[in-house]
C-alpha atoms as a PDB file:
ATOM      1  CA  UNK A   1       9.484  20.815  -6.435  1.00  0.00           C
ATOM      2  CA  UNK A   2      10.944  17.494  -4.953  1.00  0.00           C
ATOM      3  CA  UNK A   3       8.801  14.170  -5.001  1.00  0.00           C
ATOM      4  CA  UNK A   4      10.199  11.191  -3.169  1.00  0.00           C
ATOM      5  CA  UNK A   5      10.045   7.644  -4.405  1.00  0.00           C
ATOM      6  CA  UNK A   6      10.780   5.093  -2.159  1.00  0.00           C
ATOM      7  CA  UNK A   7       9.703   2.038  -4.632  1.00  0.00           C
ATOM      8  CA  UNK A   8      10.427   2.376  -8.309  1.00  0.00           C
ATOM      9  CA  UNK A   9       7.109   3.679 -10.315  1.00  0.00           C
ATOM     10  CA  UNK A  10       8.655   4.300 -13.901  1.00  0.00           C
ATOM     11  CA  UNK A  11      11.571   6.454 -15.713  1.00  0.00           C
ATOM     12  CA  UNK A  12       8.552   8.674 -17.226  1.00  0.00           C
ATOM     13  CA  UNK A  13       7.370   9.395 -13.465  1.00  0.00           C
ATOM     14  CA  UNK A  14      11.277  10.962 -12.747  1.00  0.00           C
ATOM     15  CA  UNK A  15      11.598  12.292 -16.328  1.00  0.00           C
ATOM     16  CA  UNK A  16       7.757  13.946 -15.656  1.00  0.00           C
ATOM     17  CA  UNK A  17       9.753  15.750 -12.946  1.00  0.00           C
ATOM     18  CA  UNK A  18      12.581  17.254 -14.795  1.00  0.00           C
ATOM     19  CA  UNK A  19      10.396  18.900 -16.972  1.00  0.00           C
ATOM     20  CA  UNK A  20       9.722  21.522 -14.028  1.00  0.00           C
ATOM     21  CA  UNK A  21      13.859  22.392 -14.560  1.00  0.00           C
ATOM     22  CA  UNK A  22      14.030  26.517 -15.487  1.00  0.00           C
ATOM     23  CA  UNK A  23      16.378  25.487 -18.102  1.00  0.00           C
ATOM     24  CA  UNK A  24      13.336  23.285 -20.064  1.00  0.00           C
ATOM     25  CA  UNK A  25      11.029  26.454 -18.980  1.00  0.00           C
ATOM     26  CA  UNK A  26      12.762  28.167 -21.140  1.00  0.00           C
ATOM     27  CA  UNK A  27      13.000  26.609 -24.171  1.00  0.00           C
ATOM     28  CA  UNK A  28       9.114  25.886 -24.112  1.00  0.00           C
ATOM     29  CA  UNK A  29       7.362  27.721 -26.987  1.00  0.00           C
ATOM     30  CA  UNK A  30       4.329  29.972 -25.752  1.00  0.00           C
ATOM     31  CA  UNK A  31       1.035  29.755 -26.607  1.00  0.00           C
ATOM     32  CA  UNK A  32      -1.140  32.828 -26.690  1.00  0.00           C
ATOM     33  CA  UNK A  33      -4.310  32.342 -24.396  1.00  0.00           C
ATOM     34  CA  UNK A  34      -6.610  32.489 -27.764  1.00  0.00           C
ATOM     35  CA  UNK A  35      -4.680  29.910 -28.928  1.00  0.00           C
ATOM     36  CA  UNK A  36      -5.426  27.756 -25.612  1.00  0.00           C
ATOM     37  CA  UNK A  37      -8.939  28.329 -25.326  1.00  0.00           C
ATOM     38  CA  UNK A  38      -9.440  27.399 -28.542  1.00  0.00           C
ATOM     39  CA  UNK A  39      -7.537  24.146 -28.130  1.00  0.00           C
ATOM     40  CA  UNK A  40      -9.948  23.468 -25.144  1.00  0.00           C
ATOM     41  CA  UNK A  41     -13.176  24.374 -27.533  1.00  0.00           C
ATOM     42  CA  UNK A  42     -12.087  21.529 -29.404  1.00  0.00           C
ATOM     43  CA  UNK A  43     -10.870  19.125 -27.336  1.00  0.00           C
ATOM     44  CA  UNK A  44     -11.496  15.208 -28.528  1.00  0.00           C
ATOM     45  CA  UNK A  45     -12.767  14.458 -25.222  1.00  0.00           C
ATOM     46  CA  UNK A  46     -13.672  10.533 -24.808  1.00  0.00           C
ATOM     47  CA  UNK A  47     -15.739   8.845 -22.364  1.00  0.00           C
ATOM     48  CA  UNK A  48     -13.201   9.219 -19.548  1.00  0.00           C
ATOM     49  CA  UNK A  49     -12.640  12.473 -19.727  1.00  0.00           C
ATOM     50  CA  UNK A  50     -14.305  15.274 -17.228  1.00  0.00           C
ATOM     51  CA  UNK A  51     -17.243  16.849 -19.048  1.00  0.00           C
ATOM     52  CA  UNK A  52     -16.997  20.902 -19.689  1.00  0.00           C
ATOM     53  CA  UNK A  53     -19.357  22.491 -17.409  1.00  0.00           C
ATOM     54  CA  UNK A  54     -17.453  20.219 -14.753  1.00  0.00           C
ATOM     55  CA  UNK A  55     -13.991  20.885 -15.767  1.00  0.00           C
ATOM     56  CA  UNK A  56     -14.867  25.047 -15.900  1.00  0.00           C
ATOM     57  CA  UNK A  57     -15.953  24.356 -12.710  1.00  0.00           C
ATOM     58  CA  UNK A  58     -12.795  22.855 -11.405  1.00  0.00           C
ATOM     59  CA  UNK A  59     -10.809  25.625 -13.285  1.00  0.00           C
ATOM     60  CA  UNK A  60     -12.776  28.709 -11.212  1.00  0.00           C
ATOM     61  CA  UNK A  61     -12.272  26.190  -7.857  1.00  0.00           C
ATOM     62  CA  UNK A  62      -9.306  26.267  -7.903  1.00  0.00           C
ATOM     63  CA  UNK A  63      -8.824  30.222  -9.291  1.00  0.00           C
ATOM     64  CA  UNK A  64     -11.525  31.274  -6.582  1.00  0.00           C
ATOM     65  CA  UNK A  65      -9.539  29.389  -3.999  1.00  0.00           C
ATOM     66  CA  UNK A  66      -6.485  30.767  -5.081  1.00  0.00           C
ATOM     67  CA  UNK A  67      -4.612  27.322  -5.048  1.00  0.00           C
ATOM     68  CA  UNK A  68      -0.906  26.523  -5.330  1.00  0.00           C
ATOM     69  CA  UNK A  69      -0.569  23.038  -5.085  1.00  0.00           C
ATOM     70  CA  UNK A  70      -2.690  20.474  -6.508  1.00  0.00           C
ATOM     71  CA  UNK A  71      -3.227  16.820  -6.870  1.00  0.00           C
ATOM     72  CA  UNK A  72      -5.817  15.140  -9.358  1.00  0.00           C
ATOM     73  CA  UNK A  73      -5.601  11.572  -9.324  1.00  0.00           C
ATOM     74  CA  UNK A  74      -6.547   9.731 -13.307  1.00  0.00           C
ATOM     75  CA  UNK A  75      -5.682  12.236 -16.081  1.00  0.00           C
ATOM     76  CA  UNK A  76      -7.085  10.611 -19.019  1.00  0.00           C
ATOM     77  CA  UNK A  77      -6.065  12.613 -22.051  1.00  0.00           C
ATOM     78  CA  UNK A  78      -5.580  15.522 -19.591  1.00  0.00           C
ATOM     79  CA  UNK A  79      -8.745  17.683 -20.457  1.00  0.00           C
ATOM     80  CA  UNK A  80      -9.526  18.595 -16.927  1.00  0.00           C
ATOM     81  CA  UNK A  81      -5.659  19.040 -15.977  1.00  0.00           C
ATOM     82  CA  UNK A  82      -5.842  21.559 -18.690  1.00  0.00           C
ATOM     83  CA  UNK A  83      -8.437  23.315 -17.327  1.00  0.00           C
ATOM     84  CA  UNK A  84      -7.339  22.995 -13.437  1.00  0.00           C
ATOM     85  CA  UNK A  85      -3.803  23.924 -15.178  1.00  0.00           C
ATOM     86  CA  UNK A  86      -4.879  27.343 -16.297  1.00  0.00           C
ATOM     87  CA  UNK A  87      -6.273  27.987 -12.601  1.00  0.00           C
ATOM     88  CA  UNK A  88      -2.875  26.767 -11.165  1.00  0.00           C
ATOM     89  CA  UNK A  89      -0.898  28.902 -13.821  1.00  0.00           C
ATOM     90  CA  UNK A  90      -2.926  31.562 -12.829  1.00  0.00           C
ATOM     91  CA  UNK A  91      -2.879  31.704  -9.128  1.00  0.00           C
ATOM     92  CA  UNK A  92       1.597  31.140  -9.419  1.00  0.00           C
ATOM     93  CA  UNK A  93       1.281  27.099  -8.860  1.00  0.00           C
ATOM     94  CA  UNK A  94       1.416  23.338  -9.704  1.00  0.00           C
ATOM     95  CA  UNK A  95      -0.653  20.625 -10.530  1.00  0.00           C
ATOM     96  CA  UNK A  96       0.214  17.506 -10.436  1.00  0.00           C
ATOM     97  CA  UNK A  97      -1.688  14.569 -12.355  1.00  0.00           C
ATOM     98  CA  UNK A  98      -1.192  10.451 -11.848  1.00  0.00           C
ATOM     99  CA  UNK A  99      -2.395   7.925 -14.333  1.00  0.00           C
ATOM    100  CA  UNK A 100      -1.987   4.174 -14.030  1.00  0.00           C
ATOM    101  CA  UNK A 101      -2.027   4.104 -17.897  1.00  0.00           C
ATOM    102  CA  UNK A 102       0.807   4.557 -20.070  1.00  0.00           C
ATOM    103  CA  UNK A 103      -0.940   5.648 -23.311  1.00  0.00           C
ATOM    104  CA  UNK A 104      -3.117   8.403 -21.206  1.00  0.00           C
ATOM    105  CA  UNK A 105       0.075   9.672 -19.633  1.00  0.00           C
ATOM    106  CA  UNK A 106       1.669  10.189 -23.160  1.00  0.00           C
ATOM    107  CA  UNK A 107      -1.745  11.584 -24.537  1.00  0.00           C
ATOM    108  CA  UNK A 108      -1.840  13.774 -21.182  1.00  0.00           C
ATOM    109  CA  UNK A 109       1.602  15.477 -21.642  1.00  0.00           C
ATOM    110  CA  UNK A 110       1.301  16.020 -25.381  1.00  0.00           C
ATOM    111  CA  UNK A 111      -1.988  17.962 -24.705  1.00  0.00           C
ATOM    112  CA  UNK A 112      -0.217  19.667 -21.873  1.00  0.00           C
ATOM    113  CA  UNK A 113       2.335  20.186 -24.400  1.00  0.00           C
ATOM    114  CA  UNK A 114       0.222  22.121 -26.903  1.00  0.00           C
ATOM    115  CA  UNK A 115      -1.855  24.351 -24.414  1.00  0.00           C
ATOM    116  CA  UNK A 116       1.799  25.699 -22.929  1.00  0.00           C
ATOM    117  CA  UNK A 117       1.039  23.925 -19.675  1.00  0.00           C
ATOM    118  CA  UNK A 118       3.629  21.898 -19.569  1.00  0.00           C
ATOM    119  CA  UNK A 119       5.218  23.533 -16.583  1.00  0.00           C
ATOM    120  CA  UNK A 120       2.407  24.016 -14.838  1.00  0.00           C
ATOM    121  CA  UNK A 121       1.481  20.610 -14.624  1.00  0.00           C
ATOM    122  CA  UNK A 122       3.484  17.303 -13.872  1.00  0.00           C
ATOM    123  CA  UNK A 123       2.010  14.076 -15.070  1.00  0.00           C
ATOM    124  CA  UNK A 124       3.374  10.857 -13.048  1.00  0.00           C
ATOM    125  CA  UNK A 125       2.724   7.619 -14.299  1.00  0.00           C
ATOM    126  CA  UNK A 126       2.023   4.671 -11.500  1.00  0.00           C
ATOM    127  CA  UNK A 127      -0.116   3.192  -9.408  1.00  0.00           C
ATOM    128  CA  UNK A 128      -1.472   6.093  -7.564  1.00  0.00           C
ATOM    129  CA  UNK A 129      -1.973   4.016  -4.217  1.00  0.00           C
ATOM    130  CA  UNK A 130       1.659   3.699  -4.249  1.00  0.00           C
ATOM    131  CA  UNK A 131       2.282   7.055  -5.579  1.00  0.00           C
ATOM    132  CA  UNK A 132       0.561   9.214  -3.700  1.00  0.00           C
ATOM    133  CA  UNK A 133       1.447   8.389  -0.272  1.00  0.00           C
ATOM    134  CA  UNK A 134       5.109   9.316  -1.713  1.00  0.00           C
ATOM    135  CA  UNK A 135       4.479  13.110  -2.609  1.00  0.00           C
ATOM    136  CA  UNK A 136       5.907  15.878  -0.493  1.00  0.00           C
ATOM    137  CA  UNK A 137       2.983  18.311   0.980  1.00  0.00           C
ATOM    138  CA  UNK A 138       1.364  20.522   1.552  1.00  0.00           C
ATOM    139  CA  UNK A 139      -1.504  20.868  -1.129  1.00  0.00           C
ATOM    140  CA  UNK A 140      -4.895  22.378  -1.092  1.00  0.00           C
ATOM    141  CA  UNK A 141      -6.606  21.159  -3.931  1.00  0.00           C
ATOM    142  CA  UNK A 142      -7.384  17.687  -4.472  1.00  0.00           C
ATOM    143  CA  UNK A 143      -9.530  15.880  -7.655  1.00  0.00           C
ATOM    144  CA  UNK A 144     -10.347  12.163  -7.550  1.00  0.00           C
ATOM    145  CA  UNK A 145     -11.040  10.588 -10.818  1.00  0.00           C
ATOM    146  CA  UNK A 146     -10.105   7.236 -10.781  1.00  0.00           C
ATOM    147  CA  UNK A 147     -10.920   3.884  -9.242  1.00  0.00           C
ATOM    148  CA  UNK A 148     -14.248   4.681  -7.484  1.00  0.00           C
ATOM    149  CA  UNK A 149     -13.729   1.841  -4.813  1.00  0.00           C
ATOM    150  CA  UNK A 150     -10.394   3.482  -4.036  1.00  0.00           C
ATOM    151  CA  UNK A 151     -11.744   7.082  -3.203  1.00  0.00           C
ATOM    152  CA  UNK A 152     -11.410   6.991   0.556  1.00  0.00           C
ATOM    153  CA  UNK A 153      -7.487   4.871   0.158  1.00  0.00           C
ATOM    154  CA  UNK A 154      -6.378   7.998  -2.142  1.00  0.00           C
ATOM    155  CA  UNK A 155      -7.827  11.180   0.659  1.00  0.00           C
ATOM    156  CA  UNK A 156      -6.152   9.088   3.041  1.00  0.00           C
ATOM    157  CA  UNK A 157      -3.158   8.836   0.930  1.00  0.00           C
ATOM    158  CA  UNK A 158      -3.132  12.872   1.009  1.00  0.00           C
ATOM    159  CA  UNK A 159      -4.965  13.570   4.318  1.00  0.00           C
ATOM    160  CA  UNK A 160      -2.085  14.347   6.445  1.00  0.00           C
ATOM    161  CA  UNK A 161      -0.829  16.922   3.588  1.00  0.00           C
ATOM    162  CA  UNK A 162      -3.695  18.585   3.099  1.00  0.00           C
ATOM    163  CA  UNK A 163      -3.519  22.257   4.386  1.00  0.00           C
ATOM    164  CA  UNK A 164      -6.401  23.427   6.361  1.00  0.00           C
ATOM    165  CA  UNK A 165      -8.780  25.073   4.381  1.00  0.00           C
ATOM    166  CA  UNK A 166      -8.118  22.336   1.657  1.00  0.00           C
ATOM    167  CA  UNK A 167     -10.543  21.465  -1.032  1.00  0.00           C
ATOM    168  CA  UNK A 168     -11.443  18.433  -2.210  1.00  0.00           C
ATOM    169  CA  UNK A 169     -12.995  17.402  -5.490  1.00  0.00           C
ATOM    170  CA  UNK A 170     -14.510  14.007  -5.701  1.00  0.00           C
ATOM    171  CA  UNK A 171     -16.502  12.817  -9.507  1.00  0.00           C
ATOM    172  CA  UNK A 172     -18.968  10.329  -9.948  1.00  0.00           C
ATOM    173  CA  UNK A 173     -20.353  10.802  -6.493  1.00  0.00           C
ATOM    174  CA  UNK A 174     -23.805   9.632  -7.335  1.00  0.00           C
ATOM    175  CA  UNK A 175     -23.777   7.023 -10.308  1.00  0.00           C
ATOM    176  CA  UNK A 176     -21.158   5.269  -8.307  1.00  0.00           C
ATOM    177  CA  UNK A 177     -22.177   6.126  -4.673  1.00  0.00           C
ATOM    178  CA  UNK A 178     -22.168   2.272  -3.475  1.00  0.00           C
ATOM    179  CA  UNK A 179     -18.480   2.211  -4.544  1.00  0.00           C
ATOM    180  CA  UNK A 180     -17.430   5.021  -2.406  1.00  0.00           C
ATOM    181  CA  UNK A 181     -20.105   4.602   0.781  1.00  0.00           C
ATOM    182  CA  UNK A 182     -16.364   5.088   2.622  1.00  0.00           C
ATOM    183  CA  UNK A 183     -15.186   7.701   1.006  1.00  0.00           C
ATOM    184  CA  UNK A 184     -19.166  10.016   1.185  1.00  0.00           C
ATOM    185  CA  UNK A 185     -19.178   9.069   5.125  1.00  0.00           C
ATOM    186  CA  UNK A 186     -15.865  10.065   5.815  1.00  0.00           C
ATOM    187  CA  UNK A 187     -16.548  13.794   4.003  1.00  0.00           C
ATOM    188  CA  UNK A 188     -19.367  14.466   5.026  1.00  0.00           C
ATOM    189  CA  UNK A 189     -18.307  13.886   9.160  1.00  0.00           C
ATOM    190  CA  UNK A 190     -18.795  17.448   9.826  1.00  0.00           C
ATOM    191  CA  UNK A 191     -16.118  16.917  12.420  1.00  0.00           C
ATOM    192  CA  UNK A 192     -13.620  16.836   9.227  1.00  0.00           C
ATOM    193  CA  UNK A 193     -15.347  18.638   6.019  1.00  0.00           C
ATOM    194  CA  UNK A 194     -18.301  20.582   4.955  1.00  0.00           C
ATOM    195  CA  UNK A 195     -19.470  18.926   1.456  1.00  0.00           C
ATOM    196  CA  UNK A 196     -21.862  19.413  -0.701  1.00  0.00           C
ATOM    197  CA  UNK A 197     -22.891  17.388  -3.578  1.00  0.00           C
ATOM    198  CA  UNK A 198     -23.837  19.052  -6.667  1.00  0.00           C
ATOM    199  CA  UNK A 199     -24.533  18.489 -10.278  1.00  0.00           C
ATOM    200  CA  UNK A 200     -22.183  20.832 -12.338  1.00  0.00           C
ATOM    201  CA  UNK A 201     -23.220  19.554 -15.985  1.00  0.00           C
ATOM    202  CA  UNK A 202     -25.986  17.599 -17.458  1.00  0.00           C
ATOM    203  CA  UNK A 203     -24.302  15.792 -20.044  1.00  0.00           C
ATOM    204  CA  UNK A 204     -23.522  12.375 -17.599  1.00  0.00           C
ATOM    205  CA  UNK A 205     -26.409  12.773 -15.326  1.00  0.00           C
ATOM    206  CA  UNK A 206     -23.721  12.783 -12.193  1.00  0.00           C
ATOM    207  CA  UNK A 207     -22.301  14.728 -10.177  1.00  0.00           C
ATOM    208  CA  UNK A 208     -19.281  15.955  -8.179  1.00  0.00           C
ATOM    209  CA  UNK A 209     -18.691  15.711  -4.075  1.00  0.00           C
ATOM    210  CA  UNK A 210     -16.775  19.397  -3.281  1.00  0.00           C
ATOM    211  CA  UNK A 211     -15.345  19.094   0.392  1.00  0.00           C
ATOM    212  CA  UNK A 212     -13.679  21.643   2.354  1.00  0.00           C
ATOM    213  CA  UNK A 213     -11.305  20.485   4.877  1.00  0.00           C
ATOM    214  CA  UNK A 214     -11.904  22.010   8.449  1.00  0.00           C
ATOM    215  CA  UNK A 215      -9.332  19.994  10.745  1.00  0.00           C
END
């Protein structure tokens, strides 16, 4: 997998890419899938992180979909990159996962480290305005977790990569609706998605905007 940088983001961000190298594949110790799922069980989730009913929801998304290439923009510790991860590992592809922050990149990869996911998932630290308009296509998964205000600049970021077919995960969709009016118009123009909005766990009493690309 290439990524292109035309501005510098940081050493991790090119070093997140070697990782990927069959030679570092290799020496990567396995971890059984009991051994994973447990891990998950007991995740020290914080405040940031995607809640479990919605990150098992993401995980069967993007299984059911059978994605290869994905994008979630703001990792936090990297529970729901874990769970998209196992989808991705499952269906032969990659995730890839941008955080702004350097300690929630570190925390991201370790956990990554641990579940054996490590190569199934790339973590890039940067600004992901800057980042993402720098990534090679195509993809066909897409989860926004990050600046709310910023929704709409990110899908247009990815827009012309996006396969047909595409889906598109958007959080907070109605605790934080008047900070993404943009970004909930633009989806749900049935010209360029179907979307529906739908409550996935009860634990944050929000929900999740799932869009499927059409054009």
């Amino acid at each position: 997998m290439k990524l292109i940088f035309p501005y510098l983001v940081t050493l991790s961000s090119v070093l997140a890419v070697t990782l990927l190298s069959p030679a570092h594949a290799a020496d990567a110790p396995a971890v059984s899938e009991a051994a994973r799922e447990q891990f998950i069980r007991n995740f020290k989730r914080t405040i940031l992180n995607t809640t479990p009913g919605d990150a098992m929801l993401l995980r069967i998304l993007v299984q059911s979909s059978g994605a290869k290439r994905g994008v979630e923009v703001g990792s936090a510790t990297g529970y729901g990159a874990i769970q998209m991860g196992v989808g991705f590992e499952r269906n032969g592809g990659h995730l890839i996962t941008v955080d702004i922050d350097p300690e929630m990149v570190r925390a991201t990869r370790d956990n990554l480290r641990k579940t054996g996911l490590d190569q199934t998932v790339t973590v890039i630290e940067g600004d992901a305005l800057k980042v993402l308009p720098a990534l090679e296509g195509e993809f066909d998964f897409v989860f926004l977790d990050a600046v709310k205000r910023d929704y709409l600049q990110y899908l247009k970021a990815l827009e012309p990569k996006l396969k047909l077919g595409a889906l598109v995960v958007a959080d907070n969709v109605i605790q934080s609706a008047g900070q993404m009016r943009d970004y909930l118009d633009h989806v749900q123009d049935p010209a360029r998605y179907e979307t529906v909005i739908i409550r996935a766990s009860d634990e944050k009493g929000d929900g999740m905007a799932i869009s499927y690309k059409r054009r």
